[in-house]
Protein backbone atom coordinates (compact mmCIF):
# COMPACT_ATOMS: atom_id res chain seq x y z
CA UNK A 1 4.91 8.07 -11.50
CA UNK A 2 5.86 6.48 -14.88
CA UNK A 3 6.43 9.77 -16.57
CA UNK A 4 9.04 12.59 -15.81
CA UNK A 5 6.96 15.36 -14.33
CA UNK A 6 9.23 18.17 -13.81
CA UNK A 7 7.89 20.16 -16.19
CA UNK A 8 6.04 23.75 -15.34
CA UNK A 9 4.06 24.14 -18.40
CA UNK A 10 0.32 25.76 -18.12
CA UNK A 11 -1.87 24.69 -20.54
CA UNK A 12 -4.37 21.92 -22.14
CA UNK A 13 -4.23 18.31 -22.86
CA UNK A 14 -1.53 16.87 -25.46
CA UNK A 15 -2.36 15.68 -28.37
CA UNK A 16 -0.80 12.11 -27.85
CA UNK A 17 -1.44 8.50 -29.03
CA UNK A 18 -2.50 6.45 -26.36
CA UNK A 19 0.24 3.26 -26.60
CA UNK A 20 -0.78 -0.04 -25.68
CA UNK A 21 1.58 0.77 -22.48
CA UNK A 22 -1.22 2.47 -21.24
CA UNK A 23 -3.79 0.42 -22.56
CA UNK A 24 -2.54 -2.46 -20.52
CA UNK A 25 -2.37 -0.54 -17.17
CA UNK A 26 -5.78 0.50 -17.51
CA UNK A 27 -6.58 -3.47 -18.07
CA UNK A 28 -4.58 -4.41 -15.14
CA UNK A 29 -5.80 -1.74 -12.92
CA UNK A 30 -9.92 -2.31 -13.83
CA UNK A 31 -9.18 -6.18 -13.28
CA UNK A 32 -7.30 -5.32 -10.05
CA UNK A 33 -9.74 -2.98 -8.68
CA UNK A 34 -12.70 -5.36 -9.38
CA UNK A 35 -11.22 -8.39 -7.21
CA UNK A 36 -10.55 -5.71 -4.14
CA UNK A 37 -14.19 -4.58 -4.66
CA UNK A 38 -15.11 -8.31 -4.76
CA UNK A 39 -12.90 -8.91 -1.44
CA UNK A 40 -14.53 -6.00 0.45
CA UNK A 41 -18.22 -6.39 -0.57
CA UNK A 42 -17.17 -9.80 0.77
CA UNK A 43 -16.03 -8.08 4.34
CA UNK A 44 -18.97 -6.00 4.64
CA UNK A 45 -21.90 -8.92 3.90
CA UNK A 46 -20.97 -10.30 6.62
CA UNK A 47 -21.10 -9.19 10.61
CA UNK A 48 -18.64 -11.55 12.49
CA UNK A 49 -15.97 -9.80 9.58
CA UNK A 50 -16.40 -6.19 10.61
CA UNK A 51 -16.38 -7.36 14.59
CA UNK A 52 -13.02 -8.95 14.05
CA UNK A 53 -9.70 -7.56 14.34
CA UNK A 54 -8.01 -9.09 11.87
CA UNK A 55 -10.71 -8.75 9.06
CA UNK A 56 -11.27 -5.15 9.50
CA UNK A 57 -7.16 -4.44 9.40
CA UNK A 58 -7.72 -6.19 6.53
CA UNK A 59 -10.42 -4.28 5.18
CA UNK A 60 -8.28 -1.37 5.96
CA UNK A 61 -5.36 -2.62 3.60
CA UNK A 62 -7.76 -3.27 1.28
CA UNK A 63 -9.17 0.74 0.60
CA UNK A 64 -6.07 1.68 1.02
CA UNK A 65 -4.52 -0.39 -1.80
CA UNK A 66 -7.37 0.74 -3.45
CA UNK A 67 -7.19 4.31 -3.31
CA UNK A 68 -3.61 3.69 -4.50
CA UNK A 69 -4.45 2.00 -7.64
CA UNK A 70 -7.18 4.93 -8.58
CA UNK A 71 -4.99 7.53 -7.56
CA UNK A 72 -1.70 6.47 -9.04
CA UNK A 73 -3.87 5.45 -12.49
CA UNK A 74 -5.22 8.85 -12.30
CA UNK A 75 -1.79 10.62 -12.00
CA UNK A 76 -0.13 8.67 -14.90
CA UNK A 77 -2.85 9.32 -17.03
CA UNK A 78 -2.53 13.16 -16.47
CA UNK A 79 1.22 12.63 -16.56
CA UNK A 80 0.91 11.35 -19.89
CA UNK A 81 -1.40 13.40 -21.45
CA UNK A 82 0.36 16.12 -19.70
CA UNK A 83 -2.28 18.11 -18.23
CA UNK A 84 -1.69 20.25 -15.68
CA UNK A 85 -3.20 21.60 -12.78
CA UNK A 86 -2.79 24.06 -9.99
CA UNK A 87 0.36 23.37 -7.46
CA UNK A 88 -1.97 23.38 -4.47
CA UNK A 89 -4.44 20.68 -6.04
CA UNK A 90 -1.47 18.75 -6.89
CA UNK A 91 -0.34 19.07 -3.23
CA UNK A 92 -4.02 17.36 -1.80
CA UNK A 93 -3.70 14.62 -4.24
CA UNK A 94 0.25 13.78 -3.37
CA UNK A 95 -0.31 14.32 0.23
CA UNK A 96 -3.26 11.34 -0.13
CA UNK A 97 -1.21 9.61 -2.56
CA UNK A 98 1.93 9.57 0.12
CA UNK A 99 -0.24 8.56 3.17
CA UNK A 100 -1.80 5.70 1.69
CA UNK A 101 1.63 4.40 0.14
CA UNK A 102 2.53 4.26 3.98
CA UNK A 103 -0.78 2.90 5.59
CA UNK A 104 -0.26 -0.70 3.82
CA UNK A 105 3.00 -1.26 5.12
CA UNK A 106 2.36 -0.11 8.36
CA UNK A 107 -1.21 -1.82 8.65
CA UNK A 108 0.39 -4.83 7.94
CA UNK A 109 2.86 -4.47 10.66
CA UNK A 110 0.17 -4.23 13.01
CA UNK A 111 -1.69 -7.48 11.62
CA UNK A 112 1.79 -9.00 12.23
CA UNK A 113 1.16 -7.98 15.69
CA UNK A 114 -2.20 -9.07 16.51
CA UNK A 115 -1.14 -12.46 15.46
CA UNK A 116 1.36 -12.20 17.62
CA UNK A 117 -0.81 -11.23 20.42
CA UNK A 118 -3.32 -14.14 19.40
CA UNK A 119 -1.39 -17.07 19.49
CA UNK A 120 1.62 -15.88 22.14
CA UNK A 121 -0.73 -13.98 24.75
CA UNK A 122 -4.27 -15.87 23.70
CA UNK A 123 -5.60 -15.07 27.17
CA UNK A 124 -5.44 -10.76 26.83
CA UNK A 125 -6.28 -11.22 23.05
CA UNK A 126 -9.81 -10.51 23.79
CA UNK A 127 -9.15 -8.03 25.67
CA UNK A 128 -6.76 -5.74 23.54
CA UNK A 129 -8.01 -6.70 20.16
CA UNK A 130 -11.85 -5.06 21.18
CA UNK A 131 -13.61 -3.05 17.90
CA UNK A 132 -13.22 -0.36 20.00
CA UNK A 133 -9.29 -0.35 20.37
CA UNK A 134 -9.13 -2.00 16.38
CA UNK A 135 -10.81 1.62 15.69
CA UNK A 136 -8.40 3.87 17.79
CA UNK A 137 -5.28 1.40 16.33
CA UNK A 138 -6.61 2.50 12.74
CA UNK A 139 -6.59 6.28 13.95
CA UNK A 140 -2.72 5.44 14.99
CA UNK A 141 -1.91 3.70 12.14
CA UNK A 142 -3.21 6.96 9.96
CA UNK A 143 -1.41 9.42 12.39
CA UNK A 144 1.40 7.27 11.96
CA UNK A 145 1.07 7.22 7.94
CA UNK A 146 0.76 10.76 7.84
CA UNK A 147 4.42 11.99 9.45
CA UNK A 148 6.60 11.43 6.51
CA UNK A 149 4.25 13.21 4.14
CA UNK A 150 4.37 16.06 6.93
CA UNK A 151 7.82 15.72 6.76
CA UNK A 152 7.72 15.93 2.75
CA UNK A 153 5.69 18.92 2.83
CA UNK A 154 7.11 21.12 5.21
CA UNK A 155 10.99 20.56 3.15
CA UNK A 156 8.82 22.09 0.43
CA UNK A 157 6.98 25.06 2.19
CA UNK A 158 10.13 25.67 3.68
CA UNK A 159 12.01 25.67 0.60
CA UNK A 160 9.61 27.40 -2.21
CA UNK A 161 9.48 30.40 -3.42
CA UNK A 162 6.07 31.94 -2.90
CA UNK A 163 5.55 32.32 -7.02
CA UNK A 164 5.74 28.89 -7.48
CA UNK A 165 1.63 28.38 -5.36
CA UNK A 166 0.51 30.32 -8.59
CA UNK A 167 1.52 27.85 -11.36
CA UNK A 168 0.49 25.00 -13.23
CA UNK A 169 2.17 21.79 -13.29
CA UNK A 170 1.90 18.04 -14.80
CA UNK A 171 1.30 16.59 -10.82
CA UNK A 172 3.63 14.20 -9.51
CA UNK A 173 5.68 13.87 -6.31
CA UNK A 174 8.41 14.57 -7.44
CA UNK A 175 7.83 18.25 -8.00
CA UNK A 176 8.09 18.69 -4.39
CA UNK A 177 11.76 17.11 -3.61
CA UNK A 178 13.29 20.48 -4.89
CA UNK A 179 16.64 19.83 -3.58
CA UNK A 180 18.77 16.80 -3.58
CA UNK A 181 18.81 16.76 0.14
CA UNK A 182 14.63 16.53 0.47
CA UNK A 183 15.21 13.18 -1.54
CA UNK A 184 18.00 11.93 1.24
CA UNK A 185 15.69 13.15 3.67
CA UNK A 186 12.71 11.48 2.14
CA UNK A 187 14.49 8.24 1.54
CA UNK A 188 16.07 8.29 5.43
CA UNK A 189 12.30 8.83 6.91
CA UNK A 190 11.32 5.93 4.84
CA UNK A 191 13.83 3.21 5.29
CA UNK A 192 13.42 4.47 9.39
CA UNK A 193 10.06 3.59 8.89
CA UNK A 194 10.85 0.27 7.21
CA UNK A 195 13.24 -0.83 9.86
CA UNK A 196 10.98 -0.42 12.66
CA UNK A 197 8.89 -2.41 10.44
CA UNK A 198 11.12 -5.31 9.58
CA UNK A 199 11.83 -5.79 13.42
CA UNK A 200 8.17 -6.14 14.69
CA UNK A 201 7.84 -8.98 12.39
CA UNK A 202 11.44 -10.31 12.95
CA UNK A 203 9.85 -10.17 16.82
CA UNK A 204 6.87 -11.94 15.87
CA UNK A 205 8.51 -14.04 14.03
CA UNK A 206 10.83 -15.31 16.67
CA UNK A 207 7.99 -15.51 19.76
CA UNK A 208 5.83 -17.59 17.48
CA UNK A 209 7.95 -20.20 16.16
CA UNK A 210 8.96 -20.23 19.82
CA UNK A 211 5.14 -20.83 20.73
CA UNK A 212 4.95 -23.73 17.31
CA UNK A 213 7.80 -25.57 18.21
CA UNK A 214 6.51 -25.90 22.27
CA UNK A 215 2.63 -26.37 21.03
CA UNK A 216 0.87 -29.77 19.60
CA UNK A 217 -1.90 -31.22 18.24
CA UNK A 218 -4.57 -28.45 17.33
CA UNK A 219 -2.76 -25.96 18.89
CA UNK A 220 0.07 -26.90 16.73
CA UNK A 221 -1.51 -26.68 13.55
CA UNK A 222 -3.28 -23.38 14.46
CA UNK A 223 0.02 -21.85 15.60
CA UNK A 224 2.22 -22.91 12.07
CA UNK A 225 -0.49 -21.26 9.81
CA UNK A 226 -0.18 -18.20 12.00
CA UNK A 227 3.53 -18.11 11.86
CA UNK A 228 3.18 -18.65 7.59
CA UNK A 229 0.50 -15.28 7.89
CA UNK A 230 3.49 -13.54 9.69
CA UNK A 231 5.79 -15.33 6.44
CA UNK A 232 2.97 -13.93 3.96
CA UNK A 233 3.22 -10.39 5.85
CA UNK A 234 6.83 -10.36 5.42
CA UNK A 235 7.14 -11.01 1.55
CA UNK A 236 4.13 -8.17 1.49
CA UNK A 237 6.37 -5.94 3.65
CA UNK A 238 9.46 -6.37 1.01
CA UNK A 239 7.39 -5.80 -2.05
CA UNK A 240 6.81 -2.53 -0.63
CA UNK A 241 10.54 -1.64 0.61
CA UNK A 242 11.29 -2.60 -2.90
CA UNK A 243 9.21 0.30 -4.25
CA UNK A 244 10.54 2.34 -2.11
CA UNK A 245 14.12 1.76 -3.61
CA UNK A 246 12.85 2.01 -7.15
CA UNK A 247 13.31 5.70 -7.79
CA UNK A 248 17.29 5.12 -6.58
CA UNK A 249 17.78 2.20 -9.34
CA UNK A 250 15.90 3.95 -12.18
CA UNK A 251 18.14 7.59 -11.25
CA UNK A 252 20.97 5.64 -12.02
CA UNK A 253 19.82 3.88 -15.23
CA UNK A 254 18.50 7.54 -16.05
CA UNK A 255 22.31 8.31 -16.00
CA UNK A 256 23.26 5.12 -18.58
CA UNK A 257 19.92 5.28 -20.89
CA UNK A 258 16.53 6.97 -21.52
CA UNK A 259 15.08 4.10 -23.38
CA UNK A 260 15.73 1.47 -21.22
CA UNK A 261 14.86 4.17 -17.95
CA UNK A 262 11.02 4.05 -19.16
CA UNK A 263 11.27 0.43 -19.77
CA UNK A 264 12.56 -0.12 -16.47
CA UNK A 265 10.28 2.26 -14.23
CA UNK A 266 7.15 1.19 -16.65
CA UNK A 267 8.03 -2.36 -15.58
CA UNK A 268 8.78 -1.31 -11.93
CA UNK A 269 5.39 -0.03 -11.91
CA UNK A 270 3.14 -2.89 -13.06
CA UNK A 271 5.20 -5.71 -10.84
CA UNK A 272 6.13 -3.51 -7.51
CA UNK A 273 3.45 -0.49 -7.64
CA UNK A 274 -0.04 -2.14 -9.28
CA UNK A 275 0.37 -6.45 -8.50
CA UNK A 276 0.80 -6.73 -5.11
CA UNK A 277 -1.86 -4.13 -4.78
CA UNK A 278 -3.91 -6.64 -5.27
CA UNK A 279 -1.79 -10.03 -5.36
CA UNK A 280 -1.29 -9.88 -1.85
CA UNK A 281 -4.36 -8.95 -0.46
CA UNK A 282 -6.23 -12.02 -2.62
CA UNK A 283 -3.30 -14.55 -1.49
CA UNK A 284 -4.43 -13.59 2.48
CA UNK A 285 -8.15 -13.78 1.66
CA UNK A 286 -7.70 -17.05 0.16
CA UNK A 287 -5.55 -18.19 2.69
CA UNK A 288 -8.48 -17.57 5.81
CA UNK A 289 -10.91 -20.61 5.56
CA UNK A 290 -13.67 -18.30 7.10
CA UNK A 291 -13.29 -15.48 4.39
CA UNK A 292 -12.49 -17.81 1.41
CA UNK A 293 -15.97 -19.93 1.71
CA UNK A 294 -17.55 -16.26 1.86
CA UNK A 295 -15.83 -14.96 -0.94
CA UNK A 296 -16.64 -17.99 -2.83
CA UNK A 297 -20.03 -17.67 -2.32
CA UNK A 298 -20.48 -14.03 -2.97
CA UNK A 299 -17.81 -14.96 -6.47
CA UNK A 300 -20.27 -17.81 -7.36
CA UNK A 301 -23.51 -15.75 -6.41
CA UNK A 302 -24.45 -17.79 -3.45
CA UNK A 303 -24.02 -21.07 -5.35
CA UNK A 304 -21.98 -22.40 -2.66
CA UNK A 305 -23.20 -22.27 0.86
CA UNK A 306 -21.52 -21.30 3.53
CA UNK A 307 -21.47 -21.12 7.27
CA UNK A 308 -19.39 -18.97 9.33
């Protein structure tokens, strides 16, 4: 979070200004929130979405990009304000706040993947990409999520003292690397996770421009735009491996200066943590003719008509 939330302190809210910092994440995050609203209403009005693969993966990048921008907006603002709370509340909300972080990337990875499927095995693409197996793949991709916050936690079970279930503290993360080796840990887990990642779409990657550059005419064109989705699913993919190695840079400018620390990490957090929360799902749903004439219609209230 933006705010150093070591401390242990019981008690009631502070009595601080709120800065125009704040001000314009809770701008940003309304404004961000409102198009992802916008782009799921859009999901749910209509029946061939939710009966699609690749819409409801989408869908489920969506909420959880959602939940991410409510949660992480709620944190900060309790961070700030430091109020605290019991350790054990503060242990439901991380443990959310840490599976989510993780279901993006890794939902993406699997849209990577059923692109893959759809345009280098077309033939079994109806056959493995059922609503039925999307729903299991969404079960994985949560079981998935959910290791290196199981991981995470059981470093800090492990390593706390029994007292510490009984106090108060401004809620963060962070509270629960209590060693430096839980953050090596931490960091190992994710960049394990990352790798994997970054070769299923260097995979996909490869087959289809193998399948583009062998294809023509319609099946051509279809095959580039599917091979500039895997592109788009990349950059997505980096955005969030950058995150992941902001804590390292802004522990080392933490070491130089304070001032330019919370510059830094406030910074980090509106371009790495809150845009492409949003950014990047938008830039997809444009991108899909299907989904952009619907979302145009339901942004225009039904000015526009559409058929799908």
């Amino acid at each position: 979070m933006m705010a150093d939330n070591n401390s242990l302190v019981g008690g009631e809210f502070s009595r601080r200004k709120i800065n125009d910092k704040v001000i314009i994440v809770q701008l940003l995050v309304m404004i961000f929130l409102c198009i992802n609203i916008l782009l799921l209403i859009t999901f749910l009005k209509k029946e061939g979405f939710y009966t699609t693969t690749r819409y409801i993966l989408f869908a489920v990048m969506l909420l959880s990009d959602s939940i991410i921008l409510i949660m992480s907006d709620i944190l900060l603002i309790l961070s700030y304000f430091q109020f605290t709370m019991h350790i054990w509340l503060c242990i439901i909300i991380s443990f959310v706040v840490l599976l989510y972080f993780v279901v993006t990337p890794v939902t993406l990875t699997v849209m990577t993947l059923e692109r893959y499927v759809a345009i280098c095995m077309p033939l079994r693409h109806g056959e493995l990409c059922t609503t039925r197996s999307t729903m299991n793949c969404i079960l994985i991709i949560h079981c998935l999520s959910s290791v290196p916050c199981i991981v995470i936690f059981s470093m800090y079970f492990a390593s706390a003292s029994l007292r510490i279930y009984k106090q108060y503290s401004v809620c963060s993360v962070e509270i629960f690397i209590l060693y430096r080796w839980h953050d090596h840990v931490r960091s190992a887990v994710y960049q394990f996770y990352f790798l994997i990642m970054c070769i299923c779409i260097v995979f996909s990657y490869v087959k289809i421009m193998k399948v583009a550059k062998a294809a023509s005419g319609e099946n051509k064109k279809s095959t580039w735009k599917g091979l500039r989705t895997v592109i788009l699913h990349a950059f997505q993919l980096l955005l969030c491996l950058i995150q992941l190695w902001c804590p390292i840079i802004e522990s080392a400018i933490l070491q130089i200066n304070l001032r330019l620390f919370v510059d830094v990490r406030y910074f980090n957090y509106i371009t790495f943590s809150l845009a492409p929360r949003c950014l990047s799902p938008l830039i997809y749903g444009l991108r899909d003719e299907k989904f952009f004439h619907a979302l145009k219609s339901y942004a225009f209230f039904g000015l526009f008509k559409i058929n799908i």
